[in-house]
Each structure stands twice: as C-alpha cells, then as structure tokens.
Protein backbone atom coordinates (compact mmCIF):
# COMPACT_ATOMS: atom_id res chain seq x y z
CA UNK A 1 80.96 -59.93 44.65
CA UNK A 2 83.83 -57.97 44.01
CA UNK A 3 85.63 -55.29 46.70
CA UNK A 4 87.31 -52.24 45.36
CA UNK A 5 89.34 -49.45 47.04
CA UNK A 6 91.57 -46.61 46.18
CA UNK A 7 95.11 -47.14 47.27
CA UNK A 8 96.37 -43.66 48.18
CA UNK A 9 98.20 -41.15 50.65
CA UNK A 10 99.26 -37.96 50.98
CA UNK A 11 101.96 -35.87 50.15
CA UNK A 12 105.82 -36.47 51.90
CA UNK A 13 105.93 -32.33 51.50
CA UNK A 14 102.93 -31.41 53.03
CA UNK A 15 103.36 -27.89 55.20
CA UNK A 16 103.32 -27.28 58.94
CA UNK A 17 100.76 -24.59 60.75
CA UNK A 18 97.37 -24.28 60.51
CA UNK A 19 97.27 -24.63 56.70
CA UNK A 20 98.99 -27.41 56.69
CA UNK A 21 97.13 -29.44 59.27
CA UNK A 22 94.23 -28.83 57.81
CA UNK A 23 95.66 -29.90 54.50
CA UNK A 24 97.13 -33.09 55.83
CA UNK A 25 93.59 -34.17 56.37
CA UNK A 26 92.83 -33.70 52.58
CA UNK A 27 94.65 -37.12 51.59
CA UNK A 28 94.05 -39.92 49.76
CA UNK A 29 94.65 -43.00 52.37
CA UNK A 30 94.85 -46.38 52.09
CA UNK A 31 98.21 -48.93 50.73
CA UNK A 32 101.09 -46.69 50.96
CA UNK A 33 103.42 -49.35 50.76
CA UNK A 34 102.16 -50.22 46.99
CA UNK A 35 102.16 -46.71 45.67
CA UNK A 36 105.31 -45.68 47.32
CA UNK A 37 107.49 -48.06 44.47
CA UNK A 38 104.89 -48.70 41.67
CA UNK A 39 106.11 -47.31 39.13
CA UNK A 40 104.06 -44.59 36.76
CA UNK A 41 104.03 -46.95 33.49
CA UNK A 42 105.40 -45.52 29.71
CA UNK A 43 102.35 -43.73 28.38
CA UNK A 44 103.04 -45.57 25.46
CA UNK A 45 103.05 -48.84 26.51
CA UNK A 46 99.41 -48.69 27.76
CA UNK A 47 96.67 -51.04 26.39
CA UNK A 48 94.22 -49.76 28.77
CA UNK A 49 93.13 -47.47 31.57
CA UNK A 50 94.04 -48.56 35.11
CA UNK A 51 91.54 -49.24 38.08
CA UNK A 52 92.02 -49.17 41.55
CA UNK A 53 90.22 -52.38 42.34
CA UNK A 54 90.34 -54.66 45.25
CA UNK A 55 88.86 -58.22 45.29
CA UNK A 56 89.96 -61.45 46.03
CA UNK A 57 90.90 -64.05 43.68
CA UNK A 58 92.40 -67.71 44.10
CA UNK A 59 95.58 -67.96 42.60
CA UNK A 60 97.31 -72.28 41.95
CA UNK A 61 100.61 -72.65 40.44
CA UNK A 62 103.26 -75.52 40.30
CA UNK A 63 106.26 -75.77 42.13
CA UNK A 64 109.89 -76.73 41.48
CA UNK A 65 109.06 -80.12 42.15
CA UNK A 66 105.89 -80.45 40.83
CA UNK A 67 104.06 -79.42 43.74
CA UNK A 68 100.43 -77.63 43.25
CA UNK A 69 100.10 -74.13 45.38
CA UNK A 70 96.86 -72.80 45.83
CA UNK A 71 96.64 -69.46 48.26
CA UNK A 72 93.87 -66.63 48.39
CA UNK A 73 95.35 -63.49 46.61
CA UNK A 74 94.24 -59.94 46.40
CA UNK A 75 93.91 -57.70 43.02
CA UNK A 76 95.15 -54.04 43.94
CA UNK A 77 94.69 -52.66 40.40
CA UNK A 78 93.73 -54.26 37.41
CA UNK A 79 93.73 -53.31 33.73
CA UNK A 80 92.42 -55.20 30.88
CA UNK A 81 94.88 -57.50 30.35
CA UNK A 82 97.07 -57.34 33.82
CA UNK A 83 97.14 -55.56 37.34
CA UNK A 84 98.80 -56.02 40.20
CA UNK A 85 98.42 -58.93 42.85
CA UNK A 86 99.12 -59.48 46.50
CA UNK A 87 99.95 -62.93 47.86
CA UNK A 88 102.00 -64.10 50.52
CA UNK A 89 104.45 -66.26 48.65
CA UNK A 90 107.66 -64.93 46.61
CA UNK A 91 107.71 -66.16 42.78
CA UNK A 92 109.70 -66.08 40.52
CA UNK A 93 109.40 -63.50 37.36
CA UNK A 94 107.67 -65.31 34.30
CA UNK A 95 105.72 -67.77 36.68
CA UNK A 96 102.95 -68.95 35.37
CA UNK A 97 99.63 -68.47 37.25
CA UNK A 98 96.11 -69.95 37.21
CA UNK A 99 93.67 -66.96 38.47
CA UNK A 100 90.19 -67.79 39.54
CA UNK A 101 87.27 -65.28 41.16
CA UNK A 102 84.00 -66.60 41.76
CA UNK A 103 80.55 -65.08 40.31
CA UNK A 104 77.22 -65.23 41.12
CA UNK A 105 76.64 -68.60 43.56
CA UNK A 106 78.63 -71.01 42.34
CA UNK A 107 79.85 -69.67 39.03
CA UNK A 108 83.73 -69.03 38.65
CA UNK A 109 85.65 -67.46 36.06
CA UNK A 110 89.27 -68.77 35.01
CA UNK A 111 92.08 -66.96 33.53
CA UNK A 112 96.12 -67.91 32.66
CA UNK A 113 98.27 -65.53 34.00
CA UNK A 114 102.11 -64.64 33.97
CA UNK A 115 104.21 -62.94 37.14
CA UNK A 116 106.15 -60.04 35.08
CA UNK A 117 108.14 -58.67 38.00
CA UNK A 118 107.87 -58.50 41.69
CA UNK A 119 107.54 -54.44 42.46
CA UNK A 120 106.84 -54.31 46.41
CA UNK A 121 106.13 -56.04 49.72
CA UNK A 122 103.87 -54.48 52.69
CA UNK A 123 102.92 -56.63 56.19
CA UNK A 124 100.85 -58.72 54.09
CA UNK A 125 102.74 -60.24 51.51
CA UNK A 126 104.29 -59.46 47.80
CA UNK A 127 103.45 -57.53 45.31
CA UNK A 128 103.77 -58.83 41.74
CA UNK A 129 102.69 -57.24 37.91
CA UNK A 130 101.59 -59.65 36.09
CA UNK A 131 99.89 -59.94 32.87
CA UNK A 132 96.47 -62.24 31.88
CA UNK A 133 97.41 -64.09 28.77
CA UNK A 134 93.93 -64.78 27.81
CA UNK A 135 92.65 -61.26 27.54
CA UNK A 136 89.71 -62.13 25.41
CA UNK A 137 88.13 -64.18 28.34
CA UNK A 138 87.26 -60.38 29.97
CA UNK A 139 88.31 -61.76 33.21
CA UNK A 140 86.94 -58.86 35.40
CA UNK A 141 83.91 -58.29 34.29
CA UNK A 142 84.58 -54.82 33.49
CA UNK A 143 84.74 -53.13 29.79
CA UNK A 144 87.56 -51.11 28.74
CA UNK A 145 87.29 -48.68 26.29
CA UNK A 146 89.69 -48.52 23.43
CA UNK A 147 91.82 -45.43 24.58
CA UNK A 148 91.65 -43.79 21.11
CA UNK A 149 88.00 -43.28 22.81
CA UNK A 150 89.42 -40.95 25.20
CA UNK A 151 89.93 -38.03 23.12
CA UNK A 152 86.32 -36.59 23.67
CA UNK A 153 86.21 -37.13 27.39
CA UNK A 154 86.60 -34.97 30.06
CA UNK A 155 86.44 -37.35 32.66
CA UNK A 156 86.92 -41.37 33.48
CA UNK A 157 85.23 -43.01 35.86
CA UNK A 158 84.21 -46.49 36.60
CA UNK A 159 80.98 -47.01 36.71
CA UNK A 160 77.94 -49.87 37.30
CA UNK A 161 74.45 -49.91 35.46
CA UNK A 162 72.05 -50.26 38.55
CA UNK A 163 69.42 -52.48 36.82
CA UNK A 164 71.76 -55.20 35.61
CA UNK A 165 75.07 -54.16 37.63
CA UNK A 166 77.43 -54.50 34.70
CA UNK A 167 80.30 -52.33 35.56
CA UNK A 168 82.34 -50.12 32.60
CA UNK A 169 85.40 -47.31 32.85
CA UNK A 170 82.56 -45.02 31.34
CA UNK A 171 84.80 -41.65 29.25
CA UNK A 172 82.65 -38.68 30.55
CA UNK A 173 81.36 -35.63 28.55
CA UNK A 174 80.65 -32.44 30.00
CA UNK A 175 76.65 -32.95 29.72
CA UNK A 176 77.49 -35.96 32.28
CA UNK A 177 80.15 -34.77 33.78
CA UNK A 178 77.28 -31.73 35.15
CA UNK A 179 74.62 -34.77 36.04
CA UNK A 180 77.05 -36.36 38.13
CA UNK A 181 78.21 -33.63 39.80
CA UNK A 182 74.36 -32.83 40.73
CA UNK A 183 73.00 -36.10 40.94
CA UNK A 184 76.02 -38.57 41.34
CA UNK A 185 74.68 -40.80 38.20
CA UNK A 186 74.48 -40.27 34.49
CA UNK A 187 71.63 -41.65 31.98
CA UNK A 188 73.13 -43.81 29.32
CA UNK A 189 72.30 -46.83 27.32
CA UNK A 190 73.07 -50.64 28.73
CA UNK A 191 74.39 -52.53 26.13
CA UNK A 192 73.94 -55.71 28.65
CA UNK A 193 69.78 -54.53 29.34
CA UNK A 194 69.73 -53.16 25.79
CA UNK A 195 68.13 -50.26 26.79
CA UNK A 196 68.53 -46.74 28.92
CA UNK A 197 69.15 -47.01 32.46
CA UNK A 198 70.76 -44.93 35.40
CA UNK A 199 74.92 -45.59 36.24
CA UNK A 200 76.08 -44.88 39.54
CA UNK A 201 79.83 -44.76 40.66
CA UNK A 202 81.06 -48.76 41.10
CA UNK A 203 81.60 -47.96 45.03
CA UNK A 204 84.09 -50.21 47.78
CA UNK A 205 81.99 -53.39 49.56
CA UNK A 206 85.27 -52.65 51.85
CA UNK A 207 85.43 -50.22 54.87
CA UNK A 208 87.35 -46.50 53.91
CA UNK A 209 88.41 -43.52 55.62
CA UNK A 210 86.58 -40.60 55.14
CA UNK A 211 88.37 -37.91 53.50
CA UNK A 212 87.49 -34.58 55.48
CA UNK A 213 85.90 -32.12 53.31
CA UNK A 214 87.79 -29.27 51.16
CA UNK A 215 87.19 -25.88 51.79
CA UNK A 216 88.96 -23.49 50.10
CA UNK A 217 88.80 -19.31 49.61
CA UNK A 218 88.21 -18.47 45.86
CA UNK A 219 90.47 -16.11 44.09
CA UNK A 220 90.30 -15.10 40.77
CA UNK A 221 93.55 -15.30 38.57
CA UNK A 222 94.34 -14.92 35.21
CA UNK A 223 94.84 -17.78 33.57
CA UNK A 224 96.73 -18.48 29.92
CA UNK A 225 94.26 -18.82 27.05
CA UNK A 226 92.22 -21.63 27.23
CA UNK A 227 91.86 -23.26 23.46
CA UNK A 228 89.11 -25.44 24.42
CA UNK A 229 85.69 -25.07 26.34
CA UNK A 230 85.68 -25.80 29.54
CA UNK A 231 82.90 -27.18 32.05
CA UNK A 232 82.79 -25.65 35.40
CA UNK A 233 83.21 -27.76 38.06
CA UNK A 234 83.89 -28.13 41.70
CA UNK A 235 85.22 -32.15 41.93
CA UNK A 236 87.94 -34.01 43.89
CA UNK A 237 90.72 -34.88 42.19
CA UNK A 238 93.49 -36.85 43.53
CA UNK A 239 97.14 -36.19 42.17
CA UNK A 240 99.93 -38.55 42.36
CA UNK A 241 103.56 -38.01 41.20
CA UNK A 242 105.98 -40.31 41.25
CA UNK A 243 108.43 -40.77 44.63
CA UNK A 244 105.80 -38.31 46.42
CA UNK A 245 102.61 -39.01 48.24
CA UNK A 246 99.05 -38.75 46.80
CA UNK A 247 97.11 -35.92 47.64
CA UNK A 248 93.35 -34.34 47.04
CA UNK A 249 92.94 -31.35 45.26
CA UNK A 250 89.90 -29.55 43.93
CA UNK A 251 89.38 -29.72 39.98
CA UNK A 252 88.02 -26.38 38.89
CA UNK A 253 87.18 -27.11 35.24
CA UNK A 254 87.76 -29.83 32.76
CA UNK A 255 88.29 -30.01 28.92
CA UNK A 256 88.69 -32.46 26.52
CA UNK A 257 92.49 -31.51 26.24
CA UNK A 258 92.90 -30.76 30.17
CA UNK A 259 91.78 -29.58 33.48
CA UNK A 260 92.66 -26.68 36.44
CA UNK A 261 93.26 -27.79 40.02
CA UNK A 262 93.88 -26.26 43.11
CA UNK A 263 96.63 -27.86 45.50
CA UNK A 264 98.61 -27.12 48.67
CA UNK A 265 101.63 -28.87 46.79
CA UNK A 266 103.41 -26.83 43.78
CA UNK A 267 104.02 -28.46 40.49
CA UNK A 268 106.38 -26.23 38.26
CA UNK A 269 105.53 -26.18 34.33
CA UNK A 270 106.52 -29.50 32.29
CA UNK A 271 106.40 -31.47 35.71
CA UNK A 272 104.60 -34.72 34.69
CA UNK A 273 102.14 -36.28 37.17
CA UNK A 274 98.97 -38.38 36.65
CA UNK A 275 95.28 -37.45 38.05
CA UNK A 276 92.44 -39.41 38.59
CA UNK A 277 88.76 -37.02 38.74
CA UNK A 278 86.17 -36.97 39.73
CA UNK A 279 87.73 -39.41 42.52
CA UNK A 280 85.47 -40.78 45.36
CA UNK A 281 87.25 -42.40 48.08
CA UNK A 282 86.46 -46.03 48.12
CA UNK A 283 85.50 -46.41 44.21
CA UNK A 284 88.03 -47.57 41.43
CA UNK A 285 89.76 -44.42 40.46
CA UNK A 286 91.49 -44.42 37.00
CA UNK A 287 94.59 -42.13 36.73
CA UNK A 288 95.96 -40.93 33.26
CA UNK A 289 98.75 -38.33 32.57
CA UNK A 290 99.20 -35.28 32.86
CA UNK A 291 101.76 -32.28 32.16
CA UNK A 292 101.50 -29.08 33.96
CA UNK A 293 101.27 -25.94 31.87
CA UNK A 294 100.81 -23.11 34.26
CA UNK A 295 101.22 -22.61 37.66
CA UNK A 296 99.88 -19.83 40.07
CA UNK A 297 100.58 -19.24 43.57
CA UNK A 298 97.34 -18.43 45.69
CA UNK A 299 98.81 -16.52 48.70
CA UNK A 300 95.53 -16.19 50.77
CA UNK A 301 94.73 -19.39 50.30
CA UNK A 302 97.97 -20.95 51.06
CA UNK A 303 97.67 -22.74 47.95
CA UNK A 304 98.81 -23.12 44.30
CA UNK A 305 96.10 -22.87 41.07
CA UNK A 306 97.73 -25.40 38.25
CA UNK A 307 96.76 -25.88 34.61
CA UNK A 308 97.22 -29.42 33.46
CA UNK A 309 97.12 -31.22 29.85
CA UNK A 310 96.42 -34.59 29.12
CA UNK A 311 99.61 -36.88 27.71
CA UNK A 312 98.09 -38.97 24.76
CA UNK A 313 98.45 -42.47 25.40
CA UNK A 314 99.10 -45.20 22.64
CA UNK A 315 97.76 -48.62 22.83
CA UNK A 316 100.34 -51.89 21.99
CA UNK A 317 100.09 -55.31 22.88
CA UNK A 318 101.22 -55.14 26.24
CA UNK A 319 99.23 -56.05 29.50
C-alpha cells in the first residue's frame, strides 16, 4: 500500500503579536529541508501535474566496479514520468536506476529510471530528480490527465474510487468542486469498475500534524472585474513561492481562469507563486502556477485579499 504526505511549512516572513501567532499555526508542515531548494520547474517544461506522494520503493543499481546496490528509498513527489527520491547514498547525475514498489501480496511493479540531478539532503539522506524512462509502464498506479485537460477545471485533486481504489489527479468542476466541499467526495464514473461510483480524497497511511483551523473576519472589497464565473467557496489552499515558506490560506472562489485567497503574507501584482486547493493535510496535493493580479490589504483582519490567474502549462517530452 502506498503512503502519501504533503511536504510543507510556513512562511520565513510570518508577523509577530497576536496575529501573527495565531497565523504561524496556519502552516503547512512537514519536509522543509526538500522544499526549501526544490526548485519551482519551467511551466513549459511540464509533462504532467505534480503529487505530493510518499511511499517506499526499492531502488538496485551497479557500482563502479560492478557491484549491485540495493537500499529502501522514499518517493517525495512523483509525476508521470519522474519525481523526486530519497536514499541514503550519493549518485552520480545520469545513474541509472532499477525502481521497484510492491502491490497487492506479492505482486511488484518494475520501472528503469535515470538520477537527473541531486537537488537536496535532510538527516535522512539525498535528494535526487530523476526521470522513469519507461513511462508507459504507469509505474504509480495513478492516471494523469493530459494537461490540455486542465483548461475547464477549477480545481485538482488526487483522488481514489472507493469500490475498486484506483487512484486519479481528478480536474474538478464547480458542480464537484460544491459536493466536495459539502460532502468531501464527488460522483463520477470508474473507468477501472466501468461504472458510477463515489471518489474520496487519496488520504496519508502516514501520521500528520494537524493544521489548526482558520478563522478569519469577512470584509467585503471591491474587487477588479471578474471575466469568468466564479464558484463560492470557503477551501484551504496552500501557497508556496519560491525561497519562502509554505503557508495556508483560505480560497474564496475559483474559476476556470483563477481563484481569490486570503493570506497573512502579501504578494504584489505579477509576483509568480504556485497553489495547490482544495489542500488537505496528509493527501497528495498538486500545485500549478499562478500570477497575482490584484492585491488588497484587509486591515481588520490583519490580512491581505489576492486575485490569482492560472499560468498555462505546455506539455514536452520531459519527465
């Protein structure tokens, strides 16, 4: 069975006082270490969305000298045709992997891989990037969406049919956006059961922190003109720019072409960051691009209202 968790923190420029404690309990938590130098990827280099996904895998390789390595690794976020992976031993960019993760009883499921670059270290070993270069044998288990796909959603999130367990990065519309927001599952068709059946958010098997719960006073601002509908919403979000820490926010409303957030951090206009909602702590959060369009300061709040628009993303051969 697999383990997933969202690798998060909070923000280096969080306030001080009241507000600010109370924010500072609003984080995303979890592998610092990985976020604080992995790089936001081109836009336009991306074949897929991204996942937040923990599980163990074995990963062998050859030595030098012709020596066979075998050691227990970790995934920390995987994509259809890559991720990242933790193991305790330094390699060498371009080595060549053999990644295995076991199935139902004794089942396993075998994939080449390629170390593209070695991106961080934490107490627990190195960080690598590295690509699958068998991406038709769907090595995770999941199925990614051709991003062209995500033109109509208004939200991503990965999801698992409860009859057969089959998980998918599921693109959102606002009809299911609304049912999980009530109900915390959608209705949709199993292509795996070949027939309708209920989706729940694919959750952690590993242990999280509890994020403390967001309360925030509600002002009313004007806002520029909105040129598509939006669905009213009151979602976590979690927000992550690059060389800062990750932080919750509360998504207001979401459109096909964007959403509105409320944050104790300020992002001026044209500041690009990426945003994964809804977000759960402890499922597989998927972030994707963002540029901010408006800002608003919320005084008696202590916070900042932001208008965001998603970045188009183009799909190449990449990992």
């Amino acid at each position: 069975m697999v383990r997933m968790v969202v690798i998060s923190r909070y923000d280096k420029a969080h306030k001080t006082g009241p507000v600010g404690a109370q924010n500072r309990m609003l984080s995303c938590r979890g592998n610092s270490l990985l976020r604080r130098k992995l790089p936001m990827r081109a836009d336009g280099l991306r074949q897929s969305d991204r996942v937040n996904f923990r599980m163990p895998v074995e990963a062998s390789w050859f030595g030098n000298n012709g020596t066979t390595f075998k050691r227990t690794a970790t995934t920390m976020l995987v994509s259809k045709n890559g991720g990242v992976l933790r193991l305790t031993e330094r390699l060498p960019a371009g080595q060549e992997l053999t990644l295995r993760r076991q199935q139902d009883g004794d089942v396993w499921k075998t994939a080449r891989a390629r170390v593209i670059a070695e991106i961080d270290q934490d107490p627990e070993g190195f960080l690598y990037a590295f690509q699958i270069l068998e991406p038709r044998a769907d090595f995770w288990d999941i199925e990614f969406p051709a991003l062209s796909k995500a033109d109509e959603a208004v939200a991503r999130l990965l999801m698992e049919c409860s009859f057969c367990e089959r998980r998918e990065v599921v693109y959102l519309n606002p009809l299911e956006l609304k049912s999980f927001e009530m109900r915390k599952c959608v209705a949709r068709v199993c292509s795996q059961c070949v027939a309708p059946s209920i989706w729940i958010e694919a959750q952690s098997e590993m242990p999280t922190e509890t994020v403390e719960g967001y309360v925030a006073n509600i002002d009313q601002h004007v806002v520029p003109r909105r040129k598509r509908a939006r669905v009213k919403t009151r979602v976590l979000a979690c927000i992550r720019r690059r060389g800062f820490e990750e932080e919750i926010a509360v998504c207001e409303d979401l459109s096909k072409g964007g959403l509105s957030f409320r944050s104790r951090n300020q992002y001026s206009e044209g500041t690009r960051v990426e945003v994964a909602v809804p977000f759960t702590p402890g499922s597989g959060a998927i972030f994707v691009p963002v540029r901010i369009v408006f800002s608003v300061a919320l005084p008696s709040a202590g916070l900042f209202k932001h208008g965001a628009a998603y970045v188009k993303t183009l799909s190449s051969s990449g990992a």
